[in-house]
PDB file of N, CA and C in Angstrom:
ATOM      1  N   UNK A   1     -12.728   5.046  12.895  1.00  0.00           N
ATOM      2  CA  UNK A   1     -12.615   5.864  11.712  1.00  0.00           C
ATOM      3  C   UNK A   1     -12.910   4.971  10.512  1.00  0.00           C
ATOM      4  N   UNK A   2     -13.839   5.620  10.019  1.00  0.00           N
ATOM      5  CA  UNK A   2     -14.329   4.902   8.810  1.00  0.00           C
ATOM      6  C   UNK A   2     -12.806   4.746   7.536  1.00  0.00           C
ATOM      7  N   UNK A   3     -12.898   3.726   6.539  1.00  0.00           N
ATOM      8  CA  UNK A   3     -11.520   3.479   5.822  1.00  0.00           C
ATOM      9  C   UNK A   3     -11.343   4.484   5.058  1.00  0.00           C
ATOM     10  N   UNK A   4     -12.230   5.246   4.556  1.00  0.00           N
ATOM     11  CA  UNK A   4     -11.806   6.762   3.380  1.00  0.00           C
ATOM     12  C   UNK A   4     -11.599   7.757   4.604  1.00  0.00           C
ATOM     13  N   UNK A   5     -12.325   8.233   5.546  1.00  0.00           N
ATOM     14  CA  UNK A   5     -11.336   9.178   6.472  1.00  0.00           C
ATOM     15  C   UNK A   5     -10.141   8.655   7.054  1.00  0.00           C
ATOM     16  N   UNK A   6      -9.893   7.179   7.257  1.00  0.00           N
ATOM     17  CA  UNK A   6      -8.358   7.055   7.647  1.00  0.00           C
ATOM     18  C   UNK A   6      -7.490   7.047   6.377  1.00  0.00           C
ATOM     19  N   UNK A   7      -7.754   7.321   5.183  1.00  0.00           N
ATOM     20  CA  UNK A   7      -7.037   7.192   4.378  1.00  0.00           C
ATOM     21  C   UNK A   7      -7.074   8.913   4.220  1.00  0.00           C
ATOM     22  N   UNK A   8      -8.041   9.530   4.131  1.00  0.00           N
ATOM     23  CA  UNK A   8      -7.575  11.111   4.088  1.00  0.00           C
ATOM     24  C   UNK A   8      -6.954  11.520   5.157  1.00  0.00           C
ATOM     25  N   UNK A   9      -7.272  11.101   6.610  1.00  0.00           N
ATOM     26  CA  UNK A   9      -6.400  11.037   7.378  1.00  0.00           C
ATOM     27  C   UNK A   9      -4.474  10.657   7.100  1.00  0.00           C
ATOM     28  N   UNK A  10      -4.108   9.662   7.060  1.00  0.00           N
ATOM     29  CA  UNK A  10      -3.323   9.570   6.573  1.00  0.00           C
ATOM     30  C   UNK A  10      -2.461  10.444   5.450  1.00  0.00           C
ATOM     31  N   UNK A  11      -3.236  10.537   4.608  1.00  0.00           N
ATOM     32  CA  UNK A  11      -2.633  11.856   3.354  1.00  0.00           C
ATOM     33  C   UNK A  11      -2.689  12.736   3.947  1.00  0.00           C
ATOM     34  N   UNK A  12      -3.306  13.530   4.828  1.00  0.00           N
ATOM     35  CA  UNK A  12      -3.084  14.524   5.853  1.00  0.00           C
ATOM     36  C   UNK A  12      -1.907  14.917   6.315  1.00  0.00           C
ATOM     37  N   UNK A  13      -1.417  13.611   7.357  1.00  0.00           N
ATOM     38  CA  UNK A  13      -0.901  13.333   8.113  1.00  0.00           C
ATOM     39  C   UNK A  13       0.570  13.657   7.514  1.00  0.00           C
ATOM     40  N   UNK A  14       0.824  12.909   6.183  1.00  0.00           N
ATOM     41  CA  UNK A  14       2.067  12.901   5.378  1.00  0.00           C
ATOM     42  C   UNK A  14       2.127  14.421   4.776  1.00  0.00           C
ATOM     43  N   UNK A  15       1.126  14.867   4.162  1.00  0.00           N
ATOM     44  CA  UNK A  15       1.482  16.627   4.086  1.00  0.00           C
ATOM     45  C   UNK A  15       2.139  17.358   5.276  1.00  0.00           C
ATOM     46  N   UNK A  16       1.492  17.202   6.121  1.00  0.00           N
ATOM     47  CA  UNK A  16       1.749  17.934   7.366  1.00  0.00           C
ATOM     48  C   UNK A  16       3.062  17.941   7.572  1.00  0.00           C
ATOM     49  N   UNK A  17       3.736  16.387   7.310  1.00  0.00           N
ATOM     50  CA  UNK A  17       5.078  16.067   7.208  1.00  0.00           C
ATOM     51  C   UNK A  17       5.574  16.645   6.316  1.00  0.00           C
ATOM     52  N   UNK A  18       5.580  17.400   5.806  1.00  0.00           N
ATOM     53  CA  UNK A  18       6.434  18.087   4.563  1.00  0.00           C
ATOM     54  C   UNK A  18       6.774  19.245   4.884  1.00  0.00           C
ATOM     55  N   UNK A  19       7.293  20.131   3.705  1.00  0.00           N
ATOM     56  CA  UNK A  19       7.495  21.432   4.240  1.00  0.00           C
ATOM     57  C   UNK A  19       7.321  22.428   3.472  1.00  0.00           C
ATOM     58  N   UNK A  20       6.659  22.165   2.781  1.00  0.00           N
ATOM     59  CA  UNK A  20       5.605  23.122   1.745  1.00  0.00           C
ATOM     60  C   UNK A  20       4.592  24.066   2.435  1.00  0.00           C
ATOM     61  N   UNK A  21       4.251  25.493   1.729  1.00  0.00           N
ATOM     62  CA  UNK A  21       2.832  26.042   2.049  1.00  0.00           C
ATOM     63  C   UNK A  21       1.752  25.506   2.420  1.00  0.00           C
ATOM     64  N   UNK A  22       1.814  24.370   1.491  1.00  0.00           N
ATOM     65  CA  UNK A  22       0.512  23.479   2.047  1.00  0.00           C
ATOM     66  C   UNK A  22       0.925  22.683   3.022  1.00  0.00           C
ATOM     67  N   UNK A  23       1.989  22.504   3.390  1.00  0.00           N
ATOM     68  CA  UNK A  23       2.182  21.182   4.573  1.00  0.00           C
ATOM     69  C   UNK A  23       2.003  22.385   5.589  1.00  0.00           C
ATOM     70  N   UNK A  24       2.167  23.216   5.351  1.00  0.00           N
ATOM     71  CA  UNK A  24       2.070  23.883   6.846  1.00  0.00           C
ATOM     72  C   UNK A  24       0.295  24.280   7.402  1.00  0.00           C
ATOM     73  N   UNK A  25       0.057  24.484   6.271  1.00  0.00           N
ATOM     74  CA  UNK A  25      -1.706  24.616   5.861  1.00  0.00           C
ATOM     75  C   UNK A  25      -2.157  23.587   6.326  1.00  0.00           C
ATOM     76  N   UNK A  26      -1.975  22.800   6.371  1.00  0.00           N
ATOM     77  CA  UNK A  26      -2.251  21.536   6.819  1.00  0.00           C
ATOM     78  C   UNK A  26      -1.974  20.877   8.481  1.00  0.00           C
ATOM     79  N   UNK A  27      -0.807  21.559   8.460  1.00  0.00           N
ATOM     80  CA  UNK A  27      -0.168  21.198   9.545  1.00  0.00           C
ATOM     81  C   UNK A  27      -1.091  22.083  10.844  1.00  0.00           C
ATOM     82  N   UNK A  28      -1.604  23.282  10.384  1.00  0.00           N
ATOM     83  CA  UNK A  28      -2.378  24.197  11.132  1.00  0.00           C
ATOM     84  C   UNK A  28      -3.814  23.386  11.373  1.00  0.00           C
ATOM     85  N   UNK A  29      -4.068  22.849  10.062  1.00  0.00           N
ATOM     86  CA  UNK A  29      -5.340  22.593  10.363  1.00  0.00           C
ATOM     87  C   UNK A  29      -5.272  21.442  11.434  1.00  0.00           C
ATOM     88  N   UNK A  30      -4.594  20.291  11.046  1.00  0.00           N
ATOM     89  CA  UNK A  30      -4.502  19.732  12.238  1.00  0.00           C
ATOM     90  C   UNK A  30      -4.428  19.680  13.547  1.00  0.00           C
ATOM     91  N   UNK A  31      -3.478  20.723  14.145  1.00  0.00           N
ATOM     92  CA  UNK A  31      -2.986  20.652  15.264  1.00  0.00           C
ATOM     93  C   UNK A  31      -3.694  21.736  15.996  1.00  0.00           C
ATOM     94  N   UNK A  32      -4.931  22.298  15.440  1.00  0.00           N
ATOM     95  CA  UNK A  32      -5.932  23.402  15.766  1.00  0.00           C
ATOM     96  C   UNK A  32      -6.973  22.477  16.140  1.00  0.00           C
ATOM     97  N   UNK A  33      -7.000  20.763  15.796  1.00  0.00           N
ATOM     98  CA  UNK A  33      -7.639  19.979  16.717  1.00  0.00           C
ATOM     99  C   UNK A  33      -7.174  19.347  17.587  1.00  0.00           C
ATOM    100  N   UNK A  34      -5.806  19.361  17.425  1.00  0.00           N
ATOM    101  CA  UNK A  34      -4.999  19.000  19.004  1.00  0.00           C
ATOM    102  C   UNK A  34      -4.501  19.339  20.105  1.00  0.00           C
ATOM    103  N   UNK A  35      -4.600  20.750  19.262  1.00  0.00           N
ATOM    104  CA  UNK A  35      -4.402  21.697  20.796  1.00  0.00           C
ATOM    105  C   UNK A  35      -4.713  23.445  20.081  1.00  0.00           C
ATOM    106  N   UNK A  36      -6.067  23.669  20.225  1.00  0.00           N
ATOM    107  CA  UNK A  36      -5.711  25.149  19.245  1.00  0.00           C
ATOM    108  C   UNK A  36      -5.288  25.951  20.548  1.00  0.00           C
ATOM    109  N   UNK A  37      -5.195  25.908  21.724  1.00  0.00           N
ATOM    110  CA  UNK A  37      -4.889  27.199  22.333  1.00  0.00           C
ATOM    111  C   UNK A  37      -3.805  27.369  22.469  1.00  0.00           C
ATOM    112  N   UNK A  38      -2.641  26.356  22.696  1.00  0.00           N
ATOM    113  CA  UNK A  38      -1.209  26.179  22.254  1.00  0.00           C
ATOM    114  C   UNK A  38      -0.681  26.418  20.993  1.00  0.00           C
ATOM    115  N   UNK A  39      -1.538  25.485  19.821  1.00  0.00           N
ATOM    116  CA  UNK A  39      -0.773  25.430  18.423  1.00  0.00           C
ATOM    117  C   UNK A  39      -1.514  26.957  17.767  1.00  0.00           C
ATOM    118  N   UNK A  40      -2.345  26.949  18.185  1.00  0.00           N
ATOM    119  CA  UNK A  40      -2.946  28.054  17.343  1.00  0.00           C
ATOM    120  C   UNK A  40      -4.333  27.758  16.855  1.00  0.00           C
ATOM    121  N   UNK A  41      -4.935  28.246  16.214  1.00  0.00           N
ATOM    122  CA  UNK A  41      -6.481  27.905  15.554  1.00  0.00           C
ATOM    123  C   UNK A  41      -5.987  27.351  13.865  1.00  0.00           C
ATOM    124  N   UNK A  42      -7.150  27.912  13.154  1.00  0.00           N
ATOM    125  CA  UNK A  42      -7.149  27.376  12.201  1.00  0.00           C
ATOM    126  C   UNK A  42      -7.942  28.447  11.324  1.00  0.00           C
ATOM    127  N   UNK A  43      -7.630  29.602  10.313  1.00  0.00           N
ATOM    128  CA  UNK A  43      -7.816  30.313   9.672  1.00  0.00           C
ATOM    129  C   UNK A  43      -8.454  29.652   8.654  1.00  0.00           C
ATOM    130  N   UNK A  44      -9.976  29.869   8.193  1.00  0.00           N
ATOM    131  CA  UNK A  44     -10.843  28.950   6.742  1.00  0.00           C
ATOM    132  C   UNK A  44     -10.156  29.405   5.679  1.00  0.00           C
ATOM    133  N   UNK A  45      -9.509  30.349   5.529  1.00  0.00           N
ATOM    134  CA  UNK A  45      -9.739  31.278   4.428  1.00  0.00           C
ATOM    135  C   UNK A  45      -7.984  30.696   3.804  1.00  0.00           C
ATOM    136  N   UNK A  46      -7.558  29.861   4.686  1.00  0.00           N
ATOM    137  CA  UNK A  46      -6.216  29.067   4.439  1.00  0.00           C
ATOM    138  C   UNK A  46      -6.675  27.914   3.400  1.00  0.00           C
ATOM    139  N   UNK A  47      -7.747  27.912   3.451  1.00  0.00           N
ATOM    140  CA  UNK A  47      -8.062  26.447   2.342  1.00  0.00           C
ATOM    141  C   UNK A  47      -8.030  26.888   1.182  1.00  0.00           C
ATOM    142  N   UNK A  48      -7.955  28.239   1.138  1.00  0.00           N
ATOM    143  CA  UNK A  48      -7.553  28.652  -0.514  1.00  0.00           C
ATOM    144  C   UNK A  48      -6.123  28.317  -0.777  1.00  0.00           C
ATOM    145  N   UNK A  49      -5.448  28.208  -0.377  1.00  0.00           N
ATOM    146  CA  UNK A  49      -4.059  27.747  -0.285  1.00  0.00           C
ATOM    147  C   UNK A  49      -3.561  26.357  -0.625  1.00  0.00           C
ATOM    148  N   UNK A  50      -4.765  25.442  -0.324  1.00  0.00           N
ATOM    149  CA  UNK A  50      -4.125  23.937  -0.785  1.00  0.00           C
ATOM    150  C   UNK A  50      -5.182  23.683  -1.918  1.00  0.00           C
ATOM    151  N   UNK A  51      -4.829  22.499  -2.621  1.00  0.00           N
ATOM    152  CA  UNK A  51      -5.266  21.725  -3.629  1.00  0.00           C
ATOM    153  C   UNK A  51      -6.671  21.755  -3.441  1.00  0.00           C
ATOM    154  N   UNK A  52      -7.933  21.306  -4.324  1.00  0.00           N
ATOM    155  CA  UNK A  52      -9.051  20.819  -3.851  1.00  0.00           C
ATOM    156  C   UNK A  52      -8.925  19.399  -3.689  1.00  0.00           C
ATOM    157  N   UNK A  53      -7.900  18.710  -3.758  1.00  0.00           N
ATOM    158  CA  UNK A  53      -8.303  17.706  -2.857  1.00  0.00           C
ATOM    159  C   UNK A  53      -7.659  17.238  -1.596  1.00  0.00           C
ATOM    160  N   UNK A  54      -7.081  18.284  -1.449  1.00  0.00           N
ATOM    161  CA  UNK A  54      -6.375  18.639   0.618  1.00  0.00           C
ATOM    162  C   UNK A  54      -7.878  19.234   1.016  1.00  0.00           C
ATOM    163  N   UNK A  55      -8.101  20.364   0.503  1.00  0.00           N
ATOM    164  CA  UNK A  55      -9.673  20.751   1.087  1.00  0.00           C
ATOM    165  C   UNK A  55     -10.152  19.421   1.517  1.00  0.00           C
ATOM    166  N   UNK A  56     -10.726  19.031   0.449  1.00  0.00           N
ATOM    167  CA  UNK A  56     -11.662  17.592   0.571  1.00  0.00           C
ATOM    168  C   UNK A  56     -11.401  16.838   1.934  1.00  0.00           C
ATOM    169  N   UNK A  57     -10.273  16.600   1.702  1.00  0.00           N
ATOM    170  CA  UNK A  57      -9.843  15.920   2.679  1.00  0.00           C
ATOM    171  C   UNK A  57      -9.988  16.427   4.270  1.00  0.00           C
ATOM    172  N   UNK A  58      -9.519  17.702   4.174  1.00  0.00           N
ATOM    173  CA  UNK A  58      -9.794  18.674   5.749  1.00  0.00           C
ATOM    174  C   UNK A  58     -11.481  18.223   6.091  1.00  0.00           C
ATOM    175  N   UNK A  59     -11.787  18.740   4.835  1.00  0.00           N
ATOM    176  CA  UNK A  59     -13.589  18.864   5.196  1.00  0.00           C
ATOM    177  C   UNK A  59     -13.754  17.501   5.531  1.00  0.00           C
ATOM    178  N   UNK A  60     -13.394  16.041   5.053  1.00  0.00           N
ATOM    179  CA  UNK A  60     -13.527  15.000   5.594  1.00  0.00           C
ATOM    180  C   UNK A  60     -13.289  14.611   6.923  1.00  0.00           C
ATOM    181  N   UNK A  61     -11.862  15.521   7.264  1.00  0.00           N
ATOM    182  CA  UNK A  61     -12.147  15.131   8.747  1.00  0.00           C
ATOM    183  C   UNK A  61     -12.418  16.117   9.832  1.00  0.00           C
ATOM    184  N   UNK A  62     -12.968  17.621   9.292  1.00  0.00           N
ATOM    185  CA  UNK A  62     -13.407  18.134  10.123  1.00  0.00           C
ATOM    186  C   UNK A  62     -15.211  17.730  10.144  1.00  0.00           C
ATOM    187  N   UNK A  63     -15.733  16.632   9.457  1.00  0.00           N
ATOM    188  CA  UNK A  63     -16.843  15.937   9.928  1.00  0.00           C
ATOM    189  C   UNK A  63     -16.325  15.444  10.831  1.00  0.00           C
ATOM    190  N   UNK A  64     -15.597  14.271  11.004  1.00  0.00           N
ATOM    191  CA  UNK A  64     -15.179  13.142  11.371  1.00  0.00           C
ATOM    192  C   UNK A  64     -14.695  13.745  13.436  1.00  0.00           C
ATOM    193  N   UNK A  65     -14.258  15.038  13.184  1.00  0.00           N
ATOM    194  CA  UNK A  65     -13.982  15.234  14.496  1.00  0.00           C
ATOM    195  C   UNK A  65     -15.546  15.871  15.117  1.00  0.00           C
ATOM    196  N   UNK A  66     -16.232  16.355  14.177  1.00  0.00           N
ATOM    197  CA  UNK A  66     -17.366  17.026  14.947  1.00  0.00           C
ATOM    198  C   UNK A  66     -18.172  16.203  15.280  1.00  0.00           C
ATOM    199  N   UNK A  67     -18.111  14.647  14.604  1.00  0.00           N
ATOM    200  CA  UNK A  67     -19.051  13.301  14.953  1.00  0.00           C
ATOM    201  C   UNK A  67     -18.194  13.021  16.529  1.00  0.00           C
ATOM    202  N   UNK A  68     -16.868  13.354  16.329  1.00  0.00           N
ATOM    203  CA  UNK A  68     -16.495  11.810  17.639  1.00  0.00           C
ATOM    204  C   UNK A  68     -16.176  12.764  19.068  1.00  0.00           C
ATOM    205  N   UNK A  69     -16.199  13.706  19.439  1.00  0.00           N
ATOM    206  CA  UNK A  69     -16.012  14.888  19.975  1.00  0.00           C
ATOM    207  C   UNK A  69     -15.005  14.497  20.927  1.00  0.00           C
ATOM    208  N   UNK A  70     -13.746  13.543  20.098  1.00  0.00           N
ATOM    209  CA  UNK A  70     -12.154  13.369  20.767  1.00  0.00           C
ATOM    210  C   UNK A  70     -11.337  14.106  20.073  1.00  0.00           C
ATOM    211  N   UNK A  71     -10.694  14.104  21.236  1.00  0.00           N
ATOM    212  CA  UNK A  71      -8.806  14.576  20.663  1.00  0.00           C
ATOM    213  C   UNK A  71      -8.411  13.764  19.900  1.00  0.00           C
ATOM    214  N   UNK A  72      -7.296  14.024  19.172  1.00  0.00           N
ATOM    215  CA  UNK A  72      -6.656  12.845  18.325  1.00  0.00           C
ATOM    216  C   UNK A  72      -5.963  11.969  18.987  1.00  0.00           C
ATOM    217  N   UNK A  73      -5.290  12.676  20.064  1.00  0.00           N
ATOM    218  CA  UNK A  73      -4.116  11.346  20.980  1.00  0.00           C
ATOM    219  C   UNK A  73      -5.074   9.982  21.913  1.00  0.00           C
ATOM    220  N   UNK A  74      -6.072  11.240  22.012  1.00  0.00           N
ATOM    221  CA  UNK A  74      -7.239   9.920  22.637  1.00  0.00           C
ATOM    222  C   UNK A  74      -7.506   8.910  21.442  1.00  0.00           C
ATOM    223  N   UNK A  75      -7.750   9.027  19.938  1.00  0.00           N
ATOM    224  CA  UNK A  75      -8.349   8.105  19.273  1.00  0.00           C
ATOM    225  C   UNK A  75      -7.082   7.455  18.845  1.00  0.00           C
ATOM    226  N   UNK A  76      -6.048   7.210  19.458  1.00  0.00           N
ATOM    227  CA  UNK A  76      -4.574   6.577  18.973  1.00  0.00           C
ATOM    228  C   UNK A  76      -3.870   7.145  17.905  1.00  0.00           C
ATOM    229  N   UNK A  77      -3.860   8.141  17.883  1.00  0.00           N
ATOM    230  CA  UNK A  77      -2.936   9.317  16.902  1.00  0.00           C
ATOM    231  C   UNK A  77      -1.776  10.015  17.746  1.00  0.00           C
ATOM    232  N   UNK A  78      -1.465   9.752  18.797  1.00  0.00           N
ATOM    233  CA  UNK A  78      -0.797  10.642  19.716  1.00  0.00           C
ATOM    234  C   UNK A  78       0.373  10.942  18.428  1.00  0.00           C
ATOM    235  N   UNK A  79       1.190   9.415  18.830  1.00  0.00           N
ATOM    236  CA  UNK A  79       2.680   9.887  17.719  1.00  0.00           C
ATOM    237  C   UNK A  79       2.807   9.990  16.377  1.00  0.00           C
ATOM    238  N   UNK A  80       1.655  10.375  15.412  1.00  0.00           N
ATOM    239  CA  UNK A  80       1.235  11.105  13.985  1.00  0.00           C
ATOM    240  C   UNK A  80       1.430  12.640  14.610  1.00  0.00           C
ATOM    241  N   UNK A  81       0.685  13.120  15.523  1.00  0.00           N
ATOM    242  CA  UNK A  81       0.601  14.706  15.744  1.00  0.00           C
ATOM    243  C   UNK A  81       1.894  15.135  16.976  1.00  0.00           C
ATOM    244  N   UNK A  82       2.252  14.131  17.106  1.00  0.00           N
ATOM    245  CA  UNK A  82       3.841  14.759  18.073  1.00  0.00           C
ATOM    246  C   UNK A  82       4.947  14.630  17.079  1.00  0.00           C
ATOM    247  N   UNK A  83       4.784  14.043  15.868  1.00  0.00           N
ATOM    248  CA  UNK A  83       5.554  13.931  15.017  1.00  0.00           C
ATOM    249  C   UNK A  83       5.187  15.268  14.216  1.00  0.00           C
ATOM    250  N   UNK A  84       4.195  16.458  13.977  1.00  0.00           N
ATOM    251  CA  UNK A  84       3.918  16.958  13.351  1.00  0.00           C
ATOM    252  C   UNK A  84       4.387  18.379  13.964  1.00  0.00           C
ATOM    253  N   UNK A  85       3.803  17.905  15.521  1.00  0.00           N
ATOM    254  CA  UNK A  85       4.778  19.033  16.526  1.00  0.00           C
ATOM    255  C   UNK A  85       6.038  19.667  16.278  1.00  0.00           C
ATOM    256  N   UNK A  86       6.717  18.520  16.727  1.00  0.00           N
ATOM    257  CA  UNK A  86       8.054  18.722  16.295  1.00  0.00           C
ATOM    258  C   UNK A  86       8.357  19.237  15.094  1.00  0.00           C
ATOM    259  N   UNK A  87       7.579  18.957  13.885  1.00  0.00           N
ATOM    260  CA  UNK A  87       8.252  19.865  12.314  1.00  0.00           C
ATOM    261  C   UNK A  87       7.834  21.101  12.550  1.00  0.00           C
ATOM    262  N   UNK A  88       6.378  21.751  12.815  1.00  0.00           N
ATOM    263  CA  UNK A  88       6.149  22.832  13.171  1.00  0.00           C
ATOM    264  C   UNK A  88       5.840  23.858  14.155  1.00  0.00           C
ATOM    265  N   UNK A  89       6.156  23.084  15.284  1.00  0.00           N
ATOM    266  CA  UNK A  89       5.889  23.762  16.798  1.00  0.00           C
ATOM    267  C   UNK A  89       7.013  23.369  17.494  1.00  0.00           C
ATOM    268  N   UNK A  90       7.818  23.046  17.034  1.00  0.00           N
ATOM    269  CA  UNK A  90       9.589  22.428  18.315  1.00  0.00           C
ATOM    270  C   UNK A  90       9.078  23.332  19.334  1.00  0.00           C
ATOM    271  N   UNK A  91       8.863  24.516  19.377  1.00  0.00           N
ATOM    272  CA  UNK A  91       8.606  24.820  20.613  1.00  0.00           C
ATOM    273  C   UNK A  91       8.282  24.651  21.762  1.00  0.00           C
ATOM    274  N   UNK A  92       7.019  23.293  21.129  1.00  0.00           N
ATOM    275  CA  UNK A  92       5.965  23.066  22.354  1.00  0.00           C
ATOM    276  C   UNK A  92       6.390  21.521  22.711  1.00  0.00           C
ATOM    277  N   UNK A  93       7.670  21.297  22.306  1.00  0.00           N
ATOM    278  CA  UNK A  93       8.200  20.164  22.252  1.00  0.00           C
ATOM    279  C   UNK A  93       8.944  19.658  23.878  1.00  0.00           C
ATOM    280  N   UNK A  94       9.275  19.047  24.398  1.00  0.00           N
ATOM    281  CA  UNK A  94       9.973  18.486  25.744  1.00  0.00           C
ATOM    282  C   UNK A  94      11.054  19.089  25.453  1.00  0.00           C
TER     283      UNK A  94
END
């Protein structure tokens, strides 16, 4: 991962952790690349909902996943998005 997508990565990552409209906006978008048939998909029309520069950032790494055609736990993200699980999917939790 190039250093500006791990850094939007990262700011991602910490929204998601929150518990705001947008952390959850976020939290969708993410985990709709980690598991959409479990977590769910990912609605576009949700990016009206965050900042333009959460957009930015999504759009940064929805390049970034369509270049590397991995999961996140494969590229060493497992415990960023099981940490994200747990705030918004306990469900799908152990």
């Amino acid at each position: 991962m190039k250093s500006c997508e791990e850094a939007a990565f990262n700011r991602l990552v910490a929204i998601a952790q929150g518990d705001t409209g947008q952390s959850r906006r976020v939290a969708d978008f993410l985990l709709a690349w980690w598991n959409a048939g479990e977590c769910g998909g990912f609605d576009l029309t949700s990016l009206w909902g965050v900042d333009t520069s959460i957009a930015e950032d999504m759009a940064m790494i929805f390049g970034y996943v369509a270049r590397e055609h991995s999961y996140p736990d494969t590229l060493g993200y497992n415990e960023q998005f099981q940490s994200i699980v747990r705030g918004w999917r306990p469900e799908l939790t152990d």
